[in-house]
Protein backbone atom coordinates (compact mmCIF):
# COMPACT_ATOMS: atom_id res chain seq x y z
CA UNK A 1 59.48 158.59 87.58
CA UNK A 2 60.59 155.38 85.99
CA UNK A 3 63.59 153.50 86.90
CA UNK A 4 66.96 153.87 84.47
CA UNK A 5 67.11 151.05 82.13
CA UNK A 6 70.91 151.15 81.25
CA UNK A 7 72.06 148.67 77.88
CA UNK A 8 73.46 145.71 79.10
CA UNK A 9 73.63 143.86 75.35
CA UNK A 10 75.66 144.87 72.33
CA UNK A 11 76.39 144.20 68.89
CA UNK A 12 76.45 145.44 65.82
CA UNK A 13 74.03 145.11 62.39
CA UNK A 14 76.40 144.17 59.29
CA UNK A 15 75.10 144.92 55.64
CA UNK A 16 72.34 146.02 57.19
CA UNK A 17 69.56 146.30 54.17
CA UNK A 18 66.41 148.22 55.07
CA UNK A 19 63.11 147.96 53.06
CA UNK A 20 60.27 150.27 54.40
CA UNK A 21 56.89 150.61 52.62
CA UNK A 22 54.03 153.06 53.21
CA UNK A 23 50.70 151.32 54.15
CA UNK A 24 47.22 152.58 54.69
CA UNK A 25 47.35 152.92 58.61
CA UNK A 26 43.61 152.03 59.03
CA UNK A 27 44.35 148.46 57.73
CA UNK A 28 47.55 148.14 60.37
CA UNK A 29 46.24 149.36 63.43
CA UNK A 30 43.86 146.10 64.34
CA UNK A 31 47.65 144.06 63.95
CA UNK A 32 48.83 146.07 67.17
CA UNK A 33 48.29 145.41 71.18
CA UNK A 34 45.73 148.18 72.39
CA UNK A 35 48.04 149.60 74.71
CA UNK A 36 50.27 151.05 70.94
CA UNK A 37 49.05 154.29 68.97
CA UNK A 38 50.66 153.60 65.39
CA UNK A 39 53.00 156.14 64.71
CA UNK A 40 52.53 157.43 60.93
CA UNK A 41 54.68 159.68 58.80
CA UNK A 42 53.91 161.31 55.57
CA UNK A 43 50.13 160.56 55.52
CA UNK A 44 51.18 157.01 56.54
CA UNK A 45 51.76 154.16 58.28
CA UNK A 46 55.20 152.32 57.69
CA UNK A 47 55.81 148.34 57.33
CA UNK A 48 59.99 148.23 57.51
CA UNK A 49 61.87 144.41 56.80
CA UNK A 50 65.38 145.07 58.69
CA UNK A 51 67.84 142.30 57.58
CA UNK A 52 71.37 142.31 58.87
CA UNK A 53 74.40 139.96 60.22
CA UNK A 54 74.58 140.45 63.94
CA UNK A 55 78.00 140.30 64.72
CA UNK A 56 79.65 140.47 68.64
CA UNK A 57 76.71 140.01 70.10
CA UNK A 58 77.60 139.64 73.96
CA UNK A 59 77.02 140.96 77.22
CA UNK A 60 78.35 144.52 77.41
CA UNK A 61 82.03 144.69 78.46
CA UNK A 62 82.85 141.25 77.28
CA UNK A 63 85.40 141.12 74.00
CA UNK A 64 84.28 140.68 71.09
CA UNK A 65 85.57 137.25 70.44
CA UNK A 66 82.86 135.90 72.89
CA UNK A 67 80.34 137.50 70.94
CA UNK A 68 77.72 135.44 68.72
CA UNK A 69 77.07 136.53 65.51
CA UNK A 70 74.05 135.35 63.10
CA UNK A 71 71.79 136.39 59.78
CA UNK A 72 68.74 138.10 61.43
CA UNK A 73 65.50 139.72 59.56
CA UNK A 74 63.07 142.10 61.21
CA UNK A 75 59.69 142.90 60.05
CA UNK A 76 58.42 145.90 62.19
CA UNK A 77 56.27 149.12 62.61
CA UNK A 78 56.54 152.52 64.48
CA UNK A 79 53.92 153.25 67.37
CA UNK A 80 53.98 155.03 70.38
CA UNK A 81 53.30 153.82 74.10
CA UNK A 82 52.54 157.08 76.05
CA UNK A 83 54.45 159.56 73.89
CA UNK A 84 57.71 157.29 73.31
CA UNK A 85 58.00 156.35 69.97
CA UNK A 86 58.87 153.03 69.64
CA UNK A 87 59.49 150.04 66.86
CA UNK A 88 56.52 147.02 67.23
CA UNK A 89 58.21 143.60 65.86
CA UNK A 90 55.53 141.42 64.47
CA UNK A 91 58.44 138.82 63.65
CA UNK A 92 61.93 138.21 63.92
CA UNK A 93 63.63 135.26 61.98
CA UNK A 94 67.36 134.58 63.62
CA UNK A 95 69.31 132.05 61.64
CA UNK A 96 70.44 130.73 65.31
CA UNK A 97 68.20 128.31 66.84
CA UNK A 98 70.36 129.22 70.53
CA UNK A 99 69.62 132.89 70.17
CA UNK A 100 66.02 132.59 68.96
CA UNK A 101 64.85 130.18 71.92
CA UNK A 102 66.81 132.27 74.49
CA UNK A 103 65.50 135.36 73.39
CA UNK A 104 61.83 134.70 72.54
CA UNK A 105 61.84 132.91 75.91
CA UNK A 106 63.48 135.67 77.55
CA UNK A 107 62.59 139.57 76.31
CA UNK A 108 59.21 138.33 75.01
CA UNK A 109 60.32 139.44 71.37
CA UNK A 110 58.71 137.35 68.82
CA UNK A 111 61.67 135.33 67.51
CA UNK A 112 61.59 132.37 65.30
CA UNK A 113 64.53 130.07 64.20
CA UNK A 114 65.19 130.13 60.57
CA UNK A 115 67.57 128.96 57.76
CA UNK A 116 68.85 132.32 56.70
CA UNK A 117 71.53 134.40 55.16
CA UNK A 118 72.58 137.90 54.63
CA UNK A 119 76.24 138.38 52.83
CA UNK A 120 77.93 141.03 50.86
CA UNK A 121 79.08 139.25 47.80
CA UNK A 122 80.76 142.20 45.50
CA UNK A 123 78.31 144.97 45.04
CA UNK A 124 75.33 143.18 46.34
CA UNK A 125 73.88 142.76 49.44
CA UNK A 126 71.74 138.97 49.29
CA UNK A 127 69.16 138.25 51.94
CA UNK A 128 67.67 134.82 52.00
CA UNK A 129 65.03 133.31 54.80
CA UNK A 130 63.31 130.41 55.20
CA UNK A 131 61.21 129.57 58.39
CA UNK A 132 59.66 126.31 58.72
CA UNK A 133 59.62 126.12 62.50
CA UNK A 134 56.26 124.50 64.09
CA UNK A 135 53.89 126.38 65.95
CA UNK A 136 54.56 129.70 63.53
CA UNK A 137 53.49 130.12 60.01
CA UNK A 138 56.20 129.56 57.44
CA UNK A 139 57.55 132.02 55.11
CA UNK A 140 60.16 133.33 52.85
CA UNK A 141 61.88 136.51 52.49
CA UNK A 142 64.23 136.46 49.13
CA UNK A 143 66.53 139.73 48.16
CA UNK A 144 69.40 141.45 46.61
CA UNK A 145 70.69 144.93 46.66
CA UNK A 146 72.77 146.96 44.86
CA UNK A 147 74.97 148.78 46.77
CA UNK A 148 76.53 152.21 45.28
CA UNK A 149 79.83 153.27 46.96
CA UNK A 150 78.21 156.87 47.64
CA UNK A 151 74.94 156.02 47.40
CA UNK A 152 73.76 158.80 45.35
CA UNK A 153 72.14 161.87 46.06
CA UNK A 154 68.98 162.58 48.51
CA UNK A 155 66.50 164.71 49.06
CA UNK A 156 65.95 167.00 52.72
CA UNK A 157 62.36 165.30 52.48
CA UNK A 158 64.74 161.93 51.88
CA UNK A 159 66.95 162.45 55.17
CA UNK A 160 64.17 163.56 57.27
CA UNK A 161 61.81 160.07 56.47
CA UNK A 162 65.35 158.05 57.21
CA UNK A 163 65.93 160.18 60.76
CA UNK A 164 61.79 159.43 61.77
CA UNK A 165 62.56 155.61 60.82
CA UNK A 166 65.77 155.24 62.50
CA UNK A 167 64.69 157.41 65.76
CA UNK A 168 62.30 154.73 67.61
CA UNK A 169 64.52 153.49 70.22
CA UNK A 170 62.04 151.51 72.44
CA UNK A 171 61.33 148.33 71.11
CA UNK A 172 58.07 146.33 71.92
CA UNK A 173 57.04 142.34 71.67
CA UNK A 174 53.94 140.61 72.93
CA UNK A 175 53.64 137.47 74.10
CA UNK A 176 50.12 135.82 74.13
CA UNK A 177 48.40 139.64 75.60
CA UNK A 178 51.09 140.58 77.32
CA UNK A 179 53.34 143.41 76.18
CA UNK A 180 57.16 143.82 76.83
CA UNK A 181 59.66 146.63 76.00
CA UNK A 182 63.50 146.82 75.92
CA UNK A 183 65.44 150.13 75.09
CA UNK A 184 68.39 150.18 72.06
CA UNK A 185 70.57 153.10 71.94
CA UNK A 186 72.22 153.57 68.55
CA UNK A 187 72.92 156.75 66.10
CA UNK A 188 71.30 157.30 63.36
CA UNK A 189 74.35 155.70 60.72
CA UNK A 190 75.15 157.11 56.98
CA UNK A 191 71.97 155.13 54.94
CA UNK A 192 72.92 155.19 51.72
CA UNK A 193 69.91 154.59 48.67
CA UNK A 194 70.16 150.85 47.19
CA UNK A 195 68.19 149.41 44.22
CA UNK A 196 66.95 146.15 45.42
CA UNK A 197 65.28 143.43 43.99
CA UNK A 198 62.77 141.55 45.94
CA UNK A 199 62.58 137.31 44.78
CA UNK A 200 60.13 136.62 47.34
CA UNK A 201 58.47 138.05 50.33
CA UNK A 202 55.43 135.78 52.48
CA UNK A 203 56.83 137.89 55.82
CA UNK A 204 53.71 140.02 55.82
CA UNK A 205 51.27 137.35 54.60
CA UNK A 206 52.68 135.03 57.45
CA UNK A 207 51.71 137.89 59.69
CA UNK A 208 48.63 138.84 58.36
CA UNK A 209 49.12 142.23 57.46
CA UNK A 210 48.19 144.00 54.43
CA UNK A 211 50.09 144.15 51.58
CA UNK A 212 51.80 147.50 50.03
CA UNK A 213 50.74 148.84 47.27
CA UNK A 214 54.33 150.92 46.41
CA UNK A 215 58.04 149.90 45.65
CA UNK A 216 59.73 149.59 49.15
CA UNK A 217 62.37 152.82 50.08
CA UNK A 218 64.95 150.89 50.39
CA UNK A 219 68.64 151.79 52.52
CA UNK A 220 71.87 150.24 53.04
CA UNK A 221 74.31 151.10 56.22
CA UNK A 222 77.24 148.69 56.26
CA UNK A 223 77.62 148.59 60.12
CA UNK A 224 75.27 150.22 63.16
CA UNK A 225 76.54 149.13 66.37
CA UNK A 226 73.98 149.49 68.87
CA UNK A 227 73.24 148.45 72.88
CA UNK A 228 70.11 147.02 74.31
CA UNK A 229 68.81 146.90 77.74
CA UNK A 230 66.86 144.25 79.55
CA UNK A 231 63.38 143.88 78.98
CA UNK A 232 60.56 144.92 81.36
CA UNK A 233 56.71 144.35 80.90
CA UNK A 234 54.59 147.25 80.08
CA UNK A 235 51.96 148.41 81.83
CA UNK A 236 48.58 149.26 78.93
């Protein structure tokens, strides 16, 4: 029986744009630890860049003044570890030097400090990152979306993908060949359909995955608090 993991982090994702392409899972699954099974979904494997403001983040029970807040962008896929599904971050660009150093030190998740933004300016989201940070490979990540108030009309077939995408609640990071976990709890949020318009995106190439042949689905929640628990290492 494993040991409870309760949250002990918590913030929430602002303007929180999400960008997920379908990618040929053969091509993917040499990118992951051997310890992950990639976790596909309509015939495929999924490639998702997550770019939000955290805002509050803090120890949980502390206000929310003392809370940190900062641009971060995610590029991730979904596996599974023994049955739990699970989100694998091959990167994670913080626009807070603090945060990135504490946490890639810490919960083994691959951040990197970068010079980023993510703001809501009218009815566009804008997304801008820049890494330059030694020992990583640079890249850029460049976008705006256009944010409908309703966010038009979806499909069952729509809602379902956006459920299977938002459901992994385990997170994993390795560091070196060693692979680490942490838990998030967070409901699934109202994702509303965006047009977006990507400037500029080395994210993947910088990670060496392959690049996707389709126009990204893209979604748009404008806050999804969520709690995280400490990590652990994982056992392969």
């Amino acid at each position: 029986m494993s040991l409870p993991r309760p949250p002990m982090l918590t913030m929430t994702a602002e303007d929180c744009l999400l960008l997920h392409w379908p990618v040929d899972a053969d091509a993917l699954r040499p990118r992951l630890p051997s310890a992950l099974t990639l976790s596909t979904a309509e015939d495929s494997a999924w490639l998702s860049v997550v770019a939000f403001r955290a805002t509050g983040l803090r120890l949980r029970g502390l206000p929310a003044r003392l809370g940190r807040s900062f641009p971060e962008i995610r590029l991730q896929t979904y596996v599974r570890h023994r049955g739990t599904p699970g989100r694998y971050f091959f990167s994670i660009d913080a626009g807070d030097r603090f945060v990135a150093r504490l946490f890639r030190l810490t919960s083994r998740i691959p951040y990197v400090a970068a010079d980023a933004t993510v703001e809501r300016v009218g009815d566009a989201v804008r997304v801008t990152s820049r890494r330059e940070q030694g020992g990583t490979p640079p890249a850029t990540f460049a976008a705006e979306a256009t944010v409908a108030d309703d966010g038009g009309a979806r499909s069952l077939a729509d809602r379902d993908r956006d459920r299977w995408l938002a459901g992994h609640h385990r997170a994993f990071g390795a560091a070196g060949k060693t692979l680490w976990a942490l838990n998030i709890e967070r409901d699934l949020p109202d994702l509303r359909p965006v047009d977006v318009d990507i400037a500029e995106n080395t994210l993947l190439e910088a990670a060496g995955l392959p690049s996707p042949t389709a126009d990204p689905v893209a979604r748009y929640t404008p806050a999804w608090p969520m709690h995280a628990s400490l990590p652990w290492w994982v056992r392969s």
